[in-house]
Protein backbone atom coordinates (compact mmCIF):
# COMPACT_ATOMS: atom_id res chain seq x y z
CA UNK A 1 -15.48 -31.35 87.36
CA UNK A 2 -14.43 -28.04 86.10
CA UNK A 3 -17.15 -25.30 85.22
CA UNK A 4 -17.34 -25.68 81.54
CA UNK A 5 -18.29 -29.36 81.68
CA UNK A 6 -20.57 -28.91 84.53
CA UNK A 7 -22.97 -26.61 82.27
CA UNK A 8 -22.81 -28.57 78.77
CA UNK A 9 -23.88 -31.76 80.87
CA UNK A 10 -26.51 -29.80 82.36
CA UNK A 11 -27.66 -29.01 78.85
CA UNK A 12 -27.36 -32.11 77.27
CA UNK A 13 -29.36 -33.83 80.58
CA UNK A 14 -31.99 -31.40 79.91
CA UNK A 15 -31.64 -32.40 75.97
CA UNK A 16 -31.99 -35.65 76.83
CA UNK A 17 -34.90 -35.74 79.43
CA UNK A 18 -37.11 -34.01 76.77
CA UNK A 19 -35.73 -36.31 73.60
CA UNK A 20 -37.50 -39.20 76.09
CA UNK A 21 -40.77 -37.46 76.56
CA UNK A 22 -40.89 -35.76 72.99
CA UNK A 23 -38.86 -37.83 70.19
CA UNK A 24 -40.62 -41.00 70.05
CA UNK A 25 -38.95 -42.41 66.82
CA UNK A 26 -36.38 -44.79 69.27
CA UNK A 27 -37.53 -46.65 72.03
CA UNK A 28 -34.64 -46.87 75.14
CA UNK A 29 -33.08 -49.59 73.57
CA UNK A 30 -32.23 -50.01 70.15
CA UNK A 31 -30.00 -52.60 68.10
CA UNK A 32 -26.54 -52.06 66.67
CA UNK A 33 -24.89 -54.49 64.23
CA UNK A 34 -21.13 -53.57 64.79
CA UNK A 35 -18.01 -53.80 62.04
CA UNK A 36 -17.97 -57.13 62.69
CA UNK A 37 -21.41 -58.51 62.30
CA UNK A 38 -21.77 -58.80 66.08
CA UNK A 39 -25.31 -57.43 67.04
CA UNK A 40 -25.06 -54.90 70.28
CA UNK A 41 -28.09 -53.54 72.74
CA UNK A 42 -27.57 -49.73 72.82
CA UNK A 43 -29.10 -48.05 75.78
CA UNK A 44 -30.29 -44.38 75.10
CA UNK A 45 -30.22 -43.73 78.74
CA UNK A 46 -26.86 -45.31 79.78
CA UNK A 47 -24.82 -43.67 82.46
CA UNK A 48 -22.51 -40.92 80.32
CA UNK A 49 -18.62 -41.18 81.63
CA UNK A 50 -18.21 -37.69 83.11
CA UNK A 51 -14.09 -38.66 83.93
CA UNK A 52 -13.91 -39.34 79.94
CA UNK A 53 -15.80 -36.64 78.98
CA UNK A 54 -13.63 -33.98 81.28
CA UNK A 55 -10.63 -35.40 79.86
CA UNK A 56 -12.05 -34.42 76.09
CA UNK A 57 -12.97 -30.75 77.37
CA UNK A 58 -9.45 -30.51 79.01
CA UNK A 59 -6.93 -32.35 76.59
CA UNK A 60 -6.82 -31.28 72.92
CA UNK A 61 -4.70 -34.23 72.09
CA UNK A 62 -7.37 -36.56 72.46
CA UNK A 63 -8.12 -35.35 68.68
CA UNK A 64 -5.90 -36.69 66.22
CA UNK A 65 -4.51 -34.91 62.52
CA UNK A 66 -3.10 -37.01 60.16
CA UNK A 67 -2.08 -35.98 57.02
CA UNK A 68 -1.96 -37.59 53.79
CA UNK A 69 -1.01 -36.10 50.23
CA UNK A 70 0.02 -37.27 46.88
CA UNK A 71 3.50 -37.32 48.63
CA UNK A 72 2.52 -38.98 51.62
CA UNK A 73 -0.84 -41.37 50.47
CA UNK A 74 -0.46 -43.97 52.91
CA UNK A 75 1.77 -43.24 55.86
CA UNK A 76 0.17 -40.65 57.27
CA UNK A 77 1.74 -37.06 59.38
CA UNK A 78 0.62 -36.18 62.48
CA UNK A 79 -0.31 -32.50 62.92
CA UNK A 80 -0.99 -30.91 66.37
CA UNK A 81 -3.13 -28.00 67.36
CA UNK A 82 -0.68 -25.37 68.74
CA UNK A 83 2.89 -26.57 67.45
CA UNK A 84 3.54 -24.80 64.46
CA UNK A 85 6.30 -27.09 63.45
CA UNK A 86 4.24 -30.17 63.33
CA UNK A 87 2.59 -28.29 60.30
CA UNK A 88 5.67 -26.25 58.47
CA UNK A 89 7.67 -29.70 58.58
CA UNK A 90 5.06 -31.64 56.84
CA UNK A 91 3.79 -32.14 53.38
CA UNK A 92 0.92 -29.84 53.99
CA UNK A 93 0.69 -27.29 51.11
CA UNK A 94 -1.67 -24.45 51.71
CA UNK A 95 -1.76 -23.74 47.56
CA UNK A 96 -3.45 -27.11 47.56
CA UNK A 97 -7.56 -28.18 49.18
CA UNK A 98 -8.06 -29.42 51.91
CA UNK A 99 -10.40 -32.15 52.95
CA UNK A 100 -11.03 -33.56 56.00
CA UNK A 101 -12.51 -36.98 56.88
CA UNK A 102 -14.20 -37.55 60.91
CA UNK A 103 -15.56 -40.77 61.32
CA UNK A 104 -18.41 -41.96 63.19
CA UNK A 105 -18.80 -43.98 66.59
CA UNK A 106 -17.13 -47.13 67.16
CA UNK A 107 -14.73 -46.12 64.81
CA UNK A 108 -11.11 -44.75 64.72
CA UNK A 109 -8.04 -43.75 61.56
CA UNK A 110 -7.86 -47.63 60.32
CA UNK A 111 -11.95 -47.49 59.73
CA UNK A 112 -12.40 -48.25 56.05
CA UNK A 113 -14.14 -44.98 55.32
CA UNK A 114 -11.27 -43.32 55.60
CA UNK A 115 -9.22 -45.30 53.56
CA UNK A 116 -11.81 -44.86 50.99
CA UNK A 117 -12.20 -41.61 51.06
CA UNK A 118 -8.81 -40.63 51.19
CA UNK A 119 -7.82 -42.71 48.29
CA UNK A 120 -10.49 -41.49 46.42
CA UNK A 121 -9.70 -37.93 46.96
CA UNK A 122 -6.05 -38.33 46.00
CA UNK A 123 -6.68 -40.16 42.91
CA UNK A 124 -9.31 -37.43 41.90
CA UNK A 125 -6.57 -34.14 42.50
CA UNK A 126 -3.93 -32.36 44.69
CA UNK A 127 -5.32 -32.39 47.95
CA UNK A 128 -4.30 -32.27 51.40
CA UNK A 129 -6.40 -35.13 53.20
CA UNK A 130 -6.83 -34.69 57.20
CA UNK A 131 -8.05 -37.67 59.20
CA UNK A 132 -9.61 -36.44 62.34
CA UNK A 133 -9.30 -39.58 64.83
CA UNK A 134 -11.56 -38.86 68.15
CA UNK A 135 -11.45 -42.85 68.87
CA UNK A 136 -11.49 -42.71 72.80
CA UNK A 137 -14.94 -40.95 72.53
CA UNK A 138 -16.24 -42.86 69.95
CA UNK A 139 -15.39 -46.14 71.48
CA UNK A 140 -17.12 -45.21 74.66
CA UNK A 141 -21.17 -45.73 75.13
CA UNK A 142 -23.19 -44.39 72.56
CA UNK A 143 -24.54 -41.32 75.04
CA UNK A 144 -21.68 -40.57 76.07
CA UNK A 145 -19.67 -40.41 72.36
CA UNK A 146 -23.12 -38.40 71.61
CA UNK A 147 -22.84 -35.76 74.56
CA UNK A 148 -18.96 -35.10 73.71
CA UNK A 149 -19.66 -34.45 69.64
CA UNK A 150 -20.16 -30.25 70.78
CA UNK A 151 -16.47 -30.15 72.29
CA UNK A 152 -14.91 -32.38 69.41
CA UNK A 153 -16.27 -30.68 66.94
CA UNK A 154 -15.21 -27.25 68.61
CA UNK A 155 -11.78 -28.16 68.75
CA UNK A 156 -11.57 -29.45 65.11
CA UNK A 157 -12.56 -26.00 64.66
CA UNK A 158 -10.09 -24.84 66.63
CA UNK A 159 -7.54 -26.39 65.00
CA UNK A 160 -8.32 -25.53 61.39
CA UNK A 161 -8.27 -21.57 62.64
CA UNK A 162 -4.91 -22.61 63.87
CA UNK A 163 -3.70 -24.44 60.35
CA UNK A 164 -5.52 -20.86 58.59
CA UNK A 165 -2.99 -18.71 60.96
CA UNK A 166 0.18 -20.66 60.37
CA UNK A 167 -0.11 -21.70 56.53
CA UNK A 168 -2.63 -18.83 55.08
CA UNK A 169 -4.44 -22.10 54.11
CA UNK A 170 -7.94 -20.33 52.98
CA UNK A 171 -10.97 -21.39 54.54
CA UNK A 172 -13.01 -20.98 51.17
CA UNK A 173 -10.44 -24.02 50.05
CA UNK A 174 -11.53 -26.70 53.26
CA UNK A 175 -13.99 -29.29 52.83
CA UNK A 176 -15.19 -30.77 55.50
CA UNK A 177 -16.82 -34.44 55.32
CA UNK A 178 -18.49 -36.59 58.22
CA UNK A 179 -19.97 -39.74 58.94
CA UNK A 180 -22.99 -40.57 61.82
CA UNK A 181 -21.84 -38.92 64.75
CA UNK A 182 -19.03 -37.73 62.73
CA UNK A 183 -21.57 -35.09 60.74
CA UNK A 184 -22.56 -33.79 63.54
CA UNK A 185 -18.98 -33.22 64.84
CA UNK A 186 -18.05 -31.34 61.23
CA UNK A 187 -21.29 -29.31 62.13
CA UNK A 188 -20.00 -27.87 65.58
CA UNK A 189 -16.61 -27.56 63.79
CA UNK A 190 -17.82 -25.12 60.77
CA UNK A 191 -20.06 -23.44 64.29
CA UNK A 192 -16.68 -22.81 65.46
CA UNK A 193 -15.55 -21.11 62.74
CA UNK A 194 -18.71 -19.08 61.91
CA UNK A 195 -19.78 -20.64 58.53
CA UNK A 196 -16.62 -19.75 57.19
CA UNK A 197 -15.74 -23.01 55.29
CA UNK A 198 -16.45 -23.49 51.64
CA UNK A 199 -18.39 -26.81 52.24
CA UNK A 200 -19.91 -29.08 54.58
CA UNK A 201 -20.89 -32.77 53.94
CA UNK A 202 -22.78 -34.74 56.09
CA UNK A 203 -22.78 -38.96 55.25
CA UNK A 204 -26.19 -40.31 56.87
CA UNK A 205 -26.02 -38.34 60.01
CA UNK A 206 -26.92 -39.83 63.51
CA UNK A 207 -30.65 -40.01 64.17
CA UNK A 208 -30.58 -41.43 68.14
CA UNK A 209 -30.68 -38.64 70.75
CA UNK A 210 -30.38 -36.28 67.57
CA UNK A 211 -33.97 -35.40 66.48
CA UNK A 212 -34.31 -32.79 68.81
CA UNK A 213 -30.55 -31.91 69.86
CA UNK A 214 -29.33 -28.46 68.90
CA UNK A 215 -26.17 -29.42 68.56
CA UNK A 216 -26.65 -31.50 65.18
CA UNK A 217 -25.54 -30.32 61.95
CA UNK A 218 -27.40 -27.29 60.42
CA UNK A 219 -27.19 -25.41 57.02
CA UNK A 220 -25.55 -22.44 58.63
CA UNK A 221 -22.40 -24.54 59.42
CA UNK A 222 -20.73 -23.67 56.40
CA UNK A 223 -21.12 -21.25 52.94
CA UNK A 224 -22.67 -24.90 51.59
CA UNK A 225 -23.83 -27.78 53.79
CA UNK A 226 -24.80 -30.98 52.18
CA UNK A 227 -26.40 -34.26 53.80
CA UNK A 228 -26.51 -37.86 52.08
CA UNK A 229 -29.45 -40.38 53.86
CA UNK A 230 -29.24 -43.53 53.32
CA UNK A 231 -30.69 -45.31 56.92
CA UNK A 232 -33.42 -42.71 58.03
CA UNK A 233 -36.08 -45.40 58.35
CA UNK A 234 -38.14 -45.90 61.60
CA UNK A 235 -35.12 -47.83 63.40
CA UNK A 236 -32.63 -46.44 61.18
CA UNK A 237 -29.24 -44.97 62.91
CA UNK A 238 -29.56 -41.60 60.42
CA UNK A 239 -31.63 -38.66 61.22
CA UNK A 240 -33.65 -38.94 57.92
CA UNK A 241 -34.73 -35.70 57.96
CA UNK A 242 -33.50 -32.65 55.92
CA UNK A 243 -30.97 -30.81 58.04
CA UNK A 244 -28.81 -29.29 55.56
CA UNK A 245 -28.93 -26.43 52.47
CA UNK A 246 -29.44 -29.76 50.46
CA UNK A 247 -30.43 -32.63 51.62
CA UNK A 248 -30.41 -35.98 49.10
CA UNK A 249 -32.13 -39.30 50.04
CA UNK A 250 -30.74 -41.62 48.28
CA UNK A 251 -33.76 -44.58 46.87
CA UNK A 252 -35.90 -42.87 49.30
CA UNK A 253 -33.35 -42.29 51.99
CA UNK A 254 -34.67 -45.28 53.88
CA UNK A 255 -33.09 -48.67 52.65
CA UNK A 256 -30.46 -49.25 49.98
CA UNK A 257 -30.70 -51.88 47.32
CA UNK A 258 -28.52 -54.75 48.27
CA UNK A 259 -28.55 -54.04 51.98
CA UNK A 260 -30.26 -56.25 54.76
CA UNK A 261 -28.84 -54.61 57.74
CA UNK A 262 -29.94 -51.24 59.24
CA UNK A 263 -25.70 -50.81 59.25
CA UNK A 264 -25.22 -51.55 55.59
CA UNK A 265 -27.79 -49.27 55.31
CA UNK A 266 -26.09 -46.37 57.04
CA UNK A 267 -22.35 -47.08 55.24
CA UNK A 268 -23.84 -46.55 52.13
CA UNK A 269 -23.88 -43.14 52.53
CA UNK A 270 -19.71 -43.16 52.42
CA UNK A 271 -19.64 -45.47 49.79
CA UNK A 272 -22.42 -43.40 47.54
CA UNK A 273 -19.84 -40.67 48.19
CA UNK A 274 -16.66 -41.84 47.91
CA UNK A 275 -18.26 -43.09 44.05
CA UNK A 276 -19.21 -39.46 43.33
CA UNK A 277 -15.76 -38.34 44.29
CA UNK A 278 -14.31 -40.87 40.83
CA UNK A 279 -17.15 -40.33 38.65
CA UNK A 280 -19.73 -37.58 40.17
CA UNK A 281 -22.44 -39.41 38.16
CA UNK A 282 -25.77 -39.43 41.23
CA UNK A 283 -28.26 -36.88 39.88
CA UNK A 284 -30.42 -36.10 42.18
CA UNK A 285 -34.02 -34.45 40.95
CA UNK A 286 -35.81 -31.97 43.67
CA UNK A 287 -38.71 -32.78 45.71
CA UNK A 288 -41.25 -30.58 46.39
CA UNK A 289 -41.85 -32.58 50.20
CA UNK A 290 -40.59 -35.76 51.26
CA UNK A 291 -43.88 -37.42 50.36
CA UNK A 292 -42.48 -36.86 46.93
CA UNK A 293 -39.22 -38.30 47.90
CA UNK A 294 -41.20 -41.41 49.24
CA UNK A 295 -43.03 -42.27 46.21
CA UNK A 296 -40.31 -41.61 43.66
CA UNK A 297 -42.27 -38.78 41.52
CA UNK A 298 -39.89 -35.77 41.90
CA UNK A 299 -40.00 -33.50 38.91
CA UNK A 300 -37.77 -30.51 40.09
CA UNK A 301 -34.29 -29.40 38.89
CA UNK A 302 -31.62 -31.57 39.25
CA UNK A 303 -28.69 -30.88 41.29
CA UNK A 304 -25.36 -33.54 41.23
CA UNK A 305 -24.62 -35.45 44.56
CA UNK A 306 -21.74 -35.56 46.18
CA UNK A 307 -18.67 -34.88 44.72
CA UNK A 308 -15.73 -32.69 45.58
CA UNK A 309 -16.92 -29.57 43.95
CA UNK A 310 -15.82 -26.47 46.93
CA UNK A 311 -18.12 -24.08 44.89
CA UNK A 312 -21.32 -25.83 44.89
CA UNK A 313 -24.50 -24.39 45.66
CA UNK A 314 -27.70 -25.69 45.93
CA UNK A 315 -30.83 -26.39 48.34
CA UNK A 316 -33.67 -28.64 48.70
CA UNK A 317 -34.70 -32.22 48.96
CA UNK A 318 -33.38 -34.30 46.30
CA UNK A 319 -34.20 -37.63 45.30
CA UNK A 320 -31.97 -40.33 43.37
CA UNK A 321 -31.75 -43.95 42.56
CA UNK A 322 -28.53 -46.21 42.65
CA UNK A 323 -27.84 -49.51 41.86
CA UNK A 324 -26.75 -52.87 44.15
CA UNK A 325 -22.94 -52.40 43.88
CA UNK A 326 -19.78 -49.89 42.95
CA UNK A 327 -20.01 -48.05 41.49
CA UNK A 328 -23.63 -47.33 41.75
């Protein structure tokens, strides 16, 4: 195991021995209702998969770029970190946005998120759409997807310096959007590139092993980060917590009207956002706390959810209420 690895296990053992003693939201074992209705046992102390992990420190391949534009909007390009031609031979146009989409765990390019999303995007303008796939680490145990997201996200990073360098694509024209695990990934990726993208948006993000974990998504990340909650709830798989410049819960952040399933919970957050994309129609009023949030009596300002506004600004704890279905 080379040296690298060695010391960001270290740190994320240590992270992980005082989440147990500290963070006492989860228990060891908590349930996970997967994309197909089948209810899974997730241990919070599982064995992580060191060989896996090296690979992911060693390989940037194991992070996939596909591009989609109004040329391309379903067959995706493939664009790789270091070969410049994979980039000047594609539809990529640095005149245009970008936006790119990282999904959560258990998830990989076909996950309907990122259909969504991308279609929702292209319909709205000219974009250029980038689906980071990282599906061999998200497919793997929960702790050890969770103890890779530093060295994903780094290398997303990585990459978008390298797409800056070839294309002069700015960095105040990138938006970067993640779900679950996903959010925290764009969070180390904006790290990586000093705060230097225009905006950051975080869908529900994780909230097992990630109370305490410095690696989760912060409001430094980016000139604006942004975080949607949807599942923050005692059991809930999101964080619940503000983490962002503005954080928005959603009907109180906790449970979502029409939902019955922690996981229905926790994809609203996408599909809240993929709405605002089409009609940017959730107004969120500020809280002063997030007993305020709770009972539904915010008075403050009111700042728009979502969206694909790159010069938004804004901070604070909003509160909003949606309906059942689309569009919300």
């Amino acid at each position: 195991m080379n040296t690298l690895l060695f010391i960001c296990l270290a740190v994320y053992s240590a992270t992980a021995v005082s989440l147990k003693h500290v963070d006492n939201k989860y228990s060891r074992f908590i349930k996970y209702s997967d994309y197909d209705g089948v209810m899974h046992t997730v241990d919070l102390e599982e064995q992580l998969d060191t060989e896996l992990l090296d690979d992911f420190f060693k390989n940037p391949d194991n992070n996939r770029y596909l591009l989609y534009t109004r040329n391309n909007p379903v067959v995706s390009q493939t664009l790789r970190l270091n070969n410049t031609n994979s980039i000047t031979l594609s539809q990529f146009d640095a005149r245009n946005p970008t936006v790119v989409i990282v999904h959560g765990w258990l998830n990989d390019q076909h996950t309907k998120l990122n259909i969504v999303l991308t279609d929702a995007f292209l319909r709205k303008s000219n974009v250029n759409v980038i689906v980071m796939e990282w599906r061999r680490l998200a497919l793997s145990n929960y702790v050890t997807a969770t103890a890779g997201v530093p060295a994903v996200g780094r290398r997303l990073g990585q990459f978008l310096e390298f797409l800056h360098s070839v294309t002069g694509a700015p960095f105040e024209t990138m938006h970067i959007i993640g779900f679950s695990l996903g959010a925290h990934v764009v969070g180390n990726a904006g790290r990586e590139l000093g705060g230097r993208v225009a905006r950051i948006t975080g869908l529900d993000p994780a909230g097992p092993l990630w109370n305490l974990n410095s690696n989760r998504l912060r409001a430094s990340d980016a000139i604006y980060v942004e975080a949607m909650h949807t599942d923050g709830g005692v059991l809930g798989l999101g964080i619940g917590s503000a983490v962002a410049d503005a954080d928005f819960f959603p009907n109180g952040g906790t449970s979502q009207p029409g939902c019955l399933t922690s996981l229905c919970h926790h994809d609203r957050a996408w599909q809240l956002f993929a709405s605002s994309v089409t009609y940017n129609h959730f107004l969120g009023r500020e809280c002063s706390n997030m007993l305020q949030v709770s009972l539904n009596n915010c008075r403050g300002q009111i700042l728009n959810m979502g969206n694909d506004d790159l010069s938004k600004k804004g901070s604070g704890l909003y509160r909003l209420n949606t309906q059942r279905s689309y569009p919300y």
